[in-house]
Structure formats: C-alpha cells, structure tokens
PDB file of N, CA and C in Angstrom:
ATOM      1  N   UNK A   1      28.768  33.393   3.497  1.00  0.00           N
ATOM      2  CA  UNK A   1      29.695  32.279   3.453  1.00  0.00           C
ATOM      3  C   UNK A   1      30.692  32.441   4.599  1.00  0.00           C
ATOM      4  N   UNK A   2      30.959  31.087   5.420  1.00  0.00           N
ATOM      5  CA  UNK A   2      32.088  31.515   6.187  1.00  0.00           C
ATOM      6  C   UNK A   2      33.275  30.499   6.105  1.00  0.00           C
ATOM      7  N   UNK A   3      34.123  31.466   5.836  1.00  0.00           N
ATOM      8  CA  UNK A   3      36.022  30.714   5.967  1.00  0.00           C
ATOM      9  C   UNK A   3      36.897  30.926   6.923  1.00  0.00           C
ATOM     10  N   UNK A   4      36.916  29.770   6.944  1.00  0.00           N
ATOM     11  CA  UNK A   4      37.512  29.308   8.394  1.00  0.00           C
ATOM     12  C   UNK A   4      39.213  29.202   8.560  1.00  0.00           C
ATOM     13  N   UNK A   5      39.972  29.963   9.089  1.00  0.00           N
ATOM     14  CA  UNK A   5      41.317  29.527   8.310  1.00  0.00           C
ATOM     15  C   UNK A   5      41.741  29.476  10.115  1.00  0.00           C
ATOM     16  N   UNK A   6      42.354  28.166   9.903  1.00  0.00           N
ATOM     17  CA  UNK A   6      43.607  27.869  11.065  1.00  0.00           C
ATOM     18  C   UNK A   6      44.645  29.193  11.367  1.00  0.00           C
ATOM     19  N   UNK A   7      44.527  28.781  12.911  1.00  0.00           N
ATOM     20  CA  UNK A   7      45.690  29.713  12.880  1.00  0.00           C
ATOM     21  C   UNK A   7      46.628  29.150  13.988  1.00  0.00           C
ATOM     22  N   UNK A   8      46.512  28.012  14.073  1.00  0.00           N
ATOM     23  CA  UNK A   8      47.070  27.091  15.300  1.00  0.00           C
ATOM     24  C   UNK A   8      48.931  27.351  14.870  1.00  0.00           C
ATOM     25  N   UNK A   9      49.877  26.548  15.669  1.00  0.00           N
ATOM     26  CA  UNK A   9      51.018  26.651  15.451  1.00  0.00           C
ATOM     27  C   UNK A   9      51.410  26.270  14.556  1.00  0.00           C
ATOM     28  N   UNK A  10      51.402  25.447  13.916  1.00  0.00           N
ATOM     29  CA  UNK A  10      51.902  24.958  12.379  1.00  0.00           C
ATOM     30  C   UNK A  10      51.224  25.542  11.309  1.00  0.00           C
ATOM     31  N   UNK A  11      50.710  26.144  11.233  1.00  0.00           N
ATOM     32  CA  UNK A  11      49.807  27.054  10.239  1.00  0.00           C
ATOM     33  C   UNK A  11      50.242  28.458  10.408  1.00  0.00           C
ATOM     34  N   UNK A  12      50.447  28.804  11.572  1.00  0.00           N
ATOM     35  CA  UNK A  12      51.025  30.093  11.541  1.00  0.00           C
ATOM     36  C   UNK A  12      52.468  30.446  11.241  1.00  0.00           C
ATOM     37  N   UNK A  13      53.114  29.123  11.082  1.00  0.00           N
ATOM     38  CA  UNK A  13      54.293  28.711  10.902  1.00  0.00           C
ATOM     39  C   UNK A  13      54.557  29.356   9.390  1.00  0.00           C
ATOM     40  N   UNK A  14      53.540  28.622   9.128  1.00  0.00           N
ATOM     41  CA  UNK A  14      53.446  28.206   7.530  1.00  0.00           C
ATOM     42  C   UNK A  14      52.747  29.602   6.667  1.00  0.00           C
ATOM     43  N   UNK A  15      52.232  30.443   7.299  1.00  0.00           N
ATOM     44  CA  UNK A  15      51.936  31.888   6.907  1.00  0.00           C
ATOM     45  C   UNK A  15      50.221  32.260   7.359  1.00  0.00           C
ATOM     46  N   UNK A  16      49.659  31.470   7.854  1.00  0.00           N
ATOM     47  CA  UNK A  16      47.933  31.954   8.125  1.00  0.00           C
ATOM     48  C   UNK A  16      47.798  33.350   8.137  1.00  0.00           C
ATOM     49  N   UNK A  17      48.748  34.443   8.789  1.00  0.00           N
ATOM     50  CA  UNK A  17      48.668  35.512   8.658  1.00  0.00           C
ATOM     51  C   UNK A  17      48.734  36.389   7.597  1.00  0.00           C
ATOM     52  N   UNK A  18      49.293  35.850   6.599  1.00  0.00           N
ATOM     53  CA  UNK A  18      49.452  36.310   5.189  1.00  0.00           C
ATOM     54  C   UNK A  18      48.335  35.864   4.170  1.00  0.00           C
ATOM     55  N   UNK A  19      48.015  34.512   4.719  1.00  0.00           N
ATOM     56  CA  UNK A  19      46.659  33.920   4.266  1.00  0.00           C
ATOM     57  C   UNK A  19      45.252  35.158   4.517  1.00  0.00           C
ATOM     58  N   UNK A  20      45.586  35.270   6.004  1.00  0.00           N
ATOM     59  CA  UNK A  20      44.389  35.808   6.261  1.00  0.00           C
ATOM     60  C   UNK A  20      44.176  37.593   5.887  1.00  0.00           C
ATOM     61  N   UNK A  21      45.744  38.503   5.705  1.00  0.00           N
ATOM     62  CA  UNK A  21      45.673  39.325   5.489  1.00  0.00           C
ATOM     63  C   UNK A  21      45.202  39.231   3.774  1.00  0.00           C
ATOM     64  N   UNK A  22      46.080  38.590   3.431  1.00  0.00           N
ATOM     65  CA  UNK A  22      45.323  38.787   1.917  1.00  0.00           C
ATOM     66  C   UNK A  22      44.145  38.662   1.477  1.00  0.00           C
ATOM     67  N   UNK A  23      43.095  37.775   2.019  1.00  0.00           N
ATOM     68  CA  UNK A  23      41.967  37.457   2.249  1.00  0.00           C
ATOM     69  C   UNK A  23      41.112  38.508   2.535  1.00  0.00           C
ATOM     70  N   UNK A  24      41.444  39.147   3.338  1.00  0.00           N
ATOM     71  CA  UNK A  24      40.963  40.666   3.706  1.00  0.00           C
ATOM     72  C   UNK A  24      40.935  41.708   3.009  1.00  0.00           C
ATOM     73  N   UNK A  25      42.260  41.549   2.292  1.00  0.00           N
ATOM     74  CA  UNK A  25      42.042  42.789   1.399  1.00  0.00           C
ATOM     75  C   UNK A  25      41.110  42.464   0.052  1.00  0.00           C
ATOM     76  N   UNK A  26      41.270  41.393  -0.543  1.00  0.00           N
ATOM     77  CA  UNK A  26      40.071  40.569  -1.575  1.00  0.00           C
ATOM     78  C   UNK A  26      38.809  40.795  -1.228  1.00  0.00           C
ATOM     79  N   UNK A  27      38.932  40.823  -0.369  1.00  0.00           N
ATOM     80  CA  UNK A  27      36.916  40.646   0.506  1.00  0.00           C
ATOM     81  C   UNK A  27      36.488  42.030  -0.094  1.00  0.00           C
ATOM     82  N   UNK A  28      37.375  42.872   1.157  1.00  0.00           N
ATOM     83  CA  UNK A  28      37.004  44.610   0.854  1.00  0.00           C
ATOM     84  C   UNK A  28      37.226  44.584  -1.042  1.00  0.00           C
ATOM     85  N   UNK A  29      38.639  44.801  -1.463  1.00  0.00           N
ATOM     86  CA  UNK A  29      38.162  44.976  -3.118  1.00  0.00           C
ATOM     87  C   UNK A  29      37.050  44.745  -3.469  1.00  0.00           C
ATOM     88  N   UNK A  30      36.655  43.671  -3.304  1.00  0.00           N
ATOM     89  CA  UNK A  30      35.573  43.343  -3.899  1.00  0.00           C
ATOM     90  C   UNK A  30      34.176  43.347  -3.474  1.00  0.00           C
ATOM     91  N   UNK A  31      34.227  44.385  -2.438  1.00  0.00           N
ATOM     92  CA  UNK A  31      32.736  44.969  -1.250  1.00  0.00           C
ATOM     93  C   UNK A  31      31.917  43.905  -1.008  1.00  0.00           C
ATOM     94  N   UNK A  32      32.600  41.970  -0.796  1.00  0.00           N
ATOM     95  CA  UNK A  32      31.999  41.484   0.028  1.00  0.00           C
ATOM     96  C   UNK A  32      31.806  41.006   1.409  1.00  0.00           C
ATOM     97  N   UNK A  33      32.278  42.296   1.914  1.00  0.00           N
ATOM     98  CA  UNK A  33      32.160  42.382   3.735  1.00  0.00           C
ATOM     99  C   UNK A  33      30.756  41.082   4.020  1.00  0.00           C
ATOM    100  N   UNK A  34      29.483  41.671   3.360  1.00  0.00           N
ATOM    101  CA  UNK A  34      28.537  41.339   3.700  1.00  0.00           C
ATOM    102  C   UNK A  34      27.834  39.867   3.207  1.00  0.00           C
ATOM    103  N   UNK A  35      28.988  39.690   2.547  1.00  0.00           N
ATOM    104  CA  UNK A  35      28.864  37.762   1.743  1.00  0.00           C
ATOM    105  C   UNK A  35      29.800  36.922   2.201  1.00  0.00           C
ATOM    106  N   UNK A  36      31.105  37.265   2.303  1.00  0.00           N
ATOM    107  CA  UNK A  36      31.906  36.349   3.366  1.00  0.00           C
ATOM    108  C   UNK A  36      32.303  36.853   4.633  1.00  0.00           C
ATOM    109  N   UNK A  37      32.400  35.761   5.850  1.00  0.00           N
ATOM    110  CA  UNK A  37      32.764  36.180   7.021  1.00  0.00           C
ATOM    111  C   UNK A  37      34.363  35.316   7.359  1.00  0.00           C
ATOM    112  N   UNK A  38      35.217  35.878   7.987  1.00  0.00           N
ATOM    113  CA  UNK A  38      36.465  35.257   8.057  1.00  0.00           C
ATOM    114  C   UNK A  38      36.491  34.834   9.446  1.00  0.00           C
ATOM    115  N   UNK A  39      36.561  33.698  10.072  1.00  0.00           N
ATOM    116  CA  UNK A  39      37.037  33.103  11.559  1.00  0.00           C
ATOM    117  C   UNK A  39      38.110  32.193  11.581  1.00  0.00           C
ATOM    118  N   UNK A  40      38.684  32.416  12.669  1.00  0.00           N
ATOM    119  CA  UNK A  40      39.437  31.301  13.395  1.00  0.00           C
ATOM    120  C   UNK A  40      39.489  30.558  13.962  1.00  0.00           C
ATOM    121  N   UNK A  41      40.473  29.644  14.003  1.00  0.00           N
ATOM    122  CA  UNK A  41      40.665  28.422  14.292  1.00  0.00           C
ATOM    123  C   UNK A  41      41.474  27.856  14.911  1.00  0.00           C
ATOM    124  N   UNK A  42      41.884  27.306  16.235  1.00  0.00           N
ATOM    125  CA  UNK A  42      43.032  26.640  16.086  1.00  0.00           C
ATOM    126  C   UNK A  42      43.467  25.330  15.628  1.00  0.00           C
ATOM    127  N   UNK A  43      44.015  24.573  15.670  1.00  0.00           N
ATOM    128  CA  UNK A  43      44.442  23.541  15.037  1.00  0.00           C
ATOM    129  C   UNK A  43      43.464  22.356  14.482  1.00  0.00           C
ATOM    130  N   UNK A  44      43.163  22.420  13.229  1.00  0.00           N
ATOM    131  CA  UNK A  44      42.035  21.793  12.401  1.00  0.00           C
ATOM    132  C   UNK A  44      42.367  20.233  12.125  1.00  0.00           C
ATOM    133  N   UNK A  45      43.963  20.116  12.726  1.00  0.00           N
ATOM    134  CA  UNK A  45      44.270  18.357  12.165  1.00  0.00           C
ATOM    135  C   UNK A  45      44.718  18.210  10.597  1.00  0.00           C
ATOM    136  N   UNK A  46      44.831  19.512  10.226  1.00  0.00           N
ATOM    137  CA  UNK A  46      45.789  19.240   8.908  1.00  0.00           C
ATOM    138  C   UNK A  46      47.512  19.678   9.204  1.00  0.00           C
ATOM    139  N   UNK A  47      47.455  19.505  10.230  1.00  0.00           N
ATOM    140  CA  UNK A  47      49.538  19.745  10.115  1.00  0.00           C
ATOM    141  C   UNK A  47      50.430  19.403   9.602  1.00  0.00           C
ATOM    142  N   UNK A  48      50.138  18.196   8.814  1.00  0.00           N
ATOM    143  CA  UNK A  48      50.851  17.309   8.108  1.00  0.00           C
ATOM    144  C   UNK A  48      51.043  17.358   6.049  1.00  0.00           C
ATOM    145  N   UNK A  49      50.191  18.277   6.434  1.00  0.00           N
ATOM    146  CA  UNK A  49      49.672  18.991   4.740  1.00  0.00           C
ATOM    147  C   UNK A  49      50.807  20.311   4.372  1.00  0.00           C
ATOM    148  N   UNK A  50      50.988  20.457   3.328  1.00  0.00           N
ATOM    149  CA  UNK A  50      51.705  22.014   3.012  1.00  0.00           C
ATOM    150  C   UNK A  50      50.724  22.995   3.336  1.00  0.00           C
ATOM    151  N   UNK A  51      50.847  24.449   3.247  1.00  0.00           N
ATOM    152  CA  UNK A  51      50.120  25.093   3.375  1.00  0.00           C
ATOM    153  C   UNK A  51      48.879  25.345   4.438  1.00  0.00           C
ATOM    154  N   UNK A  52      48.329  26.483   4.769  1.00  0.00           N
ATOM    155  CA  UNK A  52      47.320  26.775   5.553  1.00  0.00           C
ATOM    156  C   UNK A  52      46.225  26.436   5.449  1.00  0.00           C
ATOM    157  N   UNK A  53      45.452  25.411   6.556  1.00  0.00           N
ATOM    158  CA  UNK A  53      43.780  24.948   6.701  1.00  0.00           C
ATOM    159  C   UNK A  53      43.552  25.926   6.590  1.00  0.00           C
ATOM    160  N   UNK A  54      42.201  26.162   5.247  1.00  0.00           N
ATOM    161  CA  UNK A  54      41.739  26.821   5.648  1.00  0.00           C
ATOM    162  C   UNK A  54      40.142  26.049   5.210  1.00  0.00           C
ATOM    163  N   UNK A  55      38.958  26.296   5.506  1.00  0.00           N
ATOM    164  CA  UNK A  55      37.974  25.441   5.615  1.00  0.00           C
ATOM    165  C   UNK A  55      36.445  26.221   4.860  1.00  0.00           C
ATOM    166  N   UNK A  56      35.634  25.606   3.934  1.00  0.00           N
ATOM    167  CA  UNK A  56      34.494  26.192   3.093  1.00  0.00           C
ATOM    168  C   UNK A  56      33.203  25.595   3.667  1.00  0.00           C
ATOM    169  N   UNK A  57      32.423  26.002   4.092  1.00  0.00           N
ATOM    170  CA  UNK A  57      31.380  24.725   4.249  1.00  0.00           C
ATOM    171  C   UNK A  57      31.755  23.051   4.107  1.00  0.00           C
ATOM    172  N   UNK A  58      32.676  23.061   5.158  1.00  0.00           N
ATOM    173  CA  UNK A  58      32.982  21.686   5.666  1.00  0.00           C
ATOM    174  C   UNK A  58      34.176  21.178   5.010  1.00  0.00           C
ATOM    175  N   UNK A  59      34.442  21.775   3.550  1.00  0.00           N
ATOM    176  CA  UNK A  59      35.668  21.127   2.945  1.00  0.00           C
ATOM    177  C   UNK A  59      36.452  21.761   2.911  1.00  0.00           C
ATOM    178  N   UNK A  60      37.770  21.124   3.538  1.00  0.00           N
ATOM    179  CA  UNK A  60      39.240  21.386   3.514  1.00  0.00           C
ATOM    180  C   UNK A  60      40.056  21.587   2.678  1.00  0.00           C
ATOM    181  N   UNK A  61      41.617  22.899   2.824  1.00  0.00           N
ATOM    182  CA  UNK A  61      41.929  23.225   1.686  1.00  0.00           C
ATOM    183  C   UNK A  61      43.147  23.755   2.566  1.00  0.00           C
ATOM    184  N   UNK A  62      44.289  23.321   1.611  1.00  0.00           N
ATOM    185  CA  UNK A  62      45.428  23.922   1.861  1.00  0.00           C
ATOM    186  C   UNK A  62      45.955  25.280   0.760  1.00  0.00           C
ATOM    187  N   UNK A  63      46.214  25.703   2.189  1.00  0.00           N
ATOM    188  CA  UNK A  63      46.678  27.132   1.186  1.00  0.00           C
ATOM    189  C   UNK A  63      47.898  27.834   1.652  1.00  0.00           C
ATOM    190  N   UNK A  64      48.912  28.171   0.294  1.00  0.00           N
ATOM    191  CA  UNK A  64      49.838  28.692   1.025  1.00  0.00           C
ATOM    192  C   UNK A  64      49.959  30.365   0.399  1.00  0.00           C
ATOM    193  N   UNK A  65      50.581  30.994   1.487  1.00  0.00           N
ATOM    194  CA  UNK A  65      50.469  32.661   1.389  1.00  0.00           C
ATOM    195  C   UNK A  65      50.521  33.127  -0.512  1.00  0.00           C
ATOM    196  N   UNK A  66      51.300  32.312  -0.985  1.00  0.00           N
ATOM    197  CA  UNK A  66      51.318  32.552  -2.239  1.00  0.00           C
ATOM    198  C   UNK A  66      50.238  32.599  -3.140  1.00  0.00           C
ATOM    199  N   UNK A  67      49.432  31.158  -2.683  1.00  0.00           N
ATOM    200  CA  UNK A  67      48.016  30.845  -3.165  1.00  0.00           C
ATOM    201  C   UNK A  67      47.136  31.392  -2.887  1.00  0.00           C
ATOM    202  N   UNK A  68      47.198  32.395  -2.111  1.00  0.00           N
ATOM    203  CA  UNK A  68      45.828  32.757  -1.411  1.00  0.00           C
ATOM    204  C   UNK A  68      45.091  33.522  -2.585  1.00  0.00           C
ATOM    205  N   UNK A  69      45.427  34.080  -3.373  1.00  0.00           N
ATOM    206  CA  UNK A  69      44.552  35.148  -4.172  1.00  0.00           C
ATOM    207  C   UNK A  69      43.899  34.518  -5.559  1.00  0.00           C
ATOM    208  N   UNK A  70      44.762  32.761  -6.060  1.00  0.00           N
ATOM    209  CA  UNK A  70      44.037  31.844  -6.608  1.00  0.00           C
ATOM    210  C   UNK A  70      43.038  31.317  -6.054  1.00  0.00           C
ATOM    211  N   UNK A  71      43.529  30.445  -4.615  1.00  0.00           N
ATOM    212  CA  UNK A  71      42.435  30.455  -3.696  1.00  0.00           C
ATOM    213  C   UNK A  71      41.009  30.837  -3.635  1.00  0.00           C
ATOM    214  N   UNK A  72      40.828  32.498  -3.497  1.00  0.00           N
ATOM    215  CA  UNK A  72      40.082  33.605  -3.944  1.00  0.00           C
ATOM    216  C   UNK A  72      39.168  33.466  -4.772  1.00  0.00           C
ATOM    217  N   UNK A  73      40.210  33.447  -5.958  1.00  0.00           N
ATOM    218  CA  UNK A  73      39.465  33.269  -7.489  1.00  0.00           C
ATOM    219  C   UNK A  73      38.340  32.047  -7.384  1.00  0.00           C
ATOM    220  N   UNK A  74      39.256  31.105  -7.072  1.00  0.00           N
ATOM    221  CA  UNK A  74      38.927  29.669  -7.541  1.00  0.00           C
ATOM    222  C   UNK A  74      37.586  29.093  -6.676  1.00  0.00           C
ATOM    223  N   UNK A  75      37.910  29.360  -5.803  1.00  0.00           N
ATOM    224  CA  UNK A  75      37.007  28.767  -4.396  1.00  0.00           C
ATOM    225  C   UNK A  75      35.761  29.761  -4.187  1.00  0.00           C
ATOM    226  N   UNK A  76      36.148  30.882  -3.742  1.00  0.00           N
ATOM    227  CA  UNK A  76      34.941  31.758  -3.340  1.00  0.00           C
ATOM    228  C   UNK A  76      34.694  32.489  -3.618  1.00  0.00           C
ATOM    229  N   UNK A  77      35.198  32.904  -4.901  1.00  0.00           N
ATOM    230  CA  UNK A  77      34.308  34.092  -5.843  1.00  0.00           C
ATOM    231  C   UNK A  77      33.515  32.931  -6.443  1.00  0.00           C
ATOM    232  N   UNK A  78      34.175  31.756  -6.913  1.00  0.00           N
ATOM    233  CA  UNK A  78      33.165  31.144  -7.357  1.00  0.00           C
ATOM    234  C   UNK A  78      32.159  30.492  -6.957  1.00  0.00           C
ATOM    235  N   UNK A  79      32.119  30.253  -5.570  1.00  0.00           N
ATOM    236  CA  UNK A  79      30.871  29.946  -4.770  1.00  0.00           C
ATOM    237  C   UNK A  79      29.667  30.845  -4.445  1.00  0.00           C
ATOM    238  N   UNK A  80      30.590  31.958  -4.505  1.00  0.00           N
ATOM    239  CA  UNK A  80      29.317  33.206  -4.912  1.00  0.00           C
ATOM    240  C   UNK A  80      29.433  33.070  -5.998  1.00  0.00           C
ATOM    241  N   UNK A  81      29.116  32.991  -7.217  1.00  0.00           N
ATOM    242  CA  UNK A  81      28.410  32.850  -7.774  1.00  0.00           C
ATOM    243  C   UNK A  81      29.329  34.003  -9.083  1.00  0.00           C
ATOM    244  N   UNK A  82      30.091  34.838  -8.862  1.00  0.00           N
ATOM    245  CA  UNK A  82      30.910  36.219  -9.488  1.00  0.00           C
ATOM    246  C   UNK A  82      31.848  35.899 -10.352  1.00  0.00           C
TER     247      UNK A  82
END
C-alpha cells in the first residue's frame, strides 16, 4: 500500500512532520515495513482543508498530527485487512 502525505508549505505548517513521524513509528510497531510504503508530496491542492493531505489509493484525507494514530487505525490497518 502506498501513502502519500503532503509535505508542501501549508501542510507542513499544519504538522506533516508529526503526521509523518508518527506514521513511522505505527508502521515499524506493527512490522509493516513490507505492506506500507510512505512518500511525498508537495502540494496536493488541499490547502484550504484543516489538517494534512495525506492520500490512499487515490482518496484524499485530512489529517491532523493529533489524528494521525486514528488515522492508522481507521484507514490502513483496515485496508490491510488487521
């Protein structure tokens, strides 16, 4: 699976780095190095949204540093399938 998270200026504004660190550490917990891949982005055209683009197989999602570990839950553990 790959997630795509902005990291353009208004997103980084808004925390992408906290997005993306937390994201990282979820992946490893949960030893799926080898099921999700994390890339970047710059500016995806959601600037106008709260929170950080971040992107699933095509669909868009705001996320803010707080959310990220619902995010997680909600979105892509459950797309795998876990």
């Amino acid at each position: 699976m790959e997630v795509t998270i902005c990291i353009g200026s208004s997103c980084h504004l808004k925390g992408s780095q906290s997005v993306i660190a937390s994201l990282q550490r979820l992946i490893a917990l949960h030893h799926l190095e080898n099921e999700v891949e994390l890339k970047g982005s710059f500016c995806m055209g959601e600037c106008m949204n709260n929170g950080v683009c971040v992107c699933i197989d095509g669909e868009r999602f705001n996320v803010t540093p707080l959310g990220a570990e619902e995010f997680f839950r909600t979105e892509i553990m459950k797309r795998l399938g876990k």
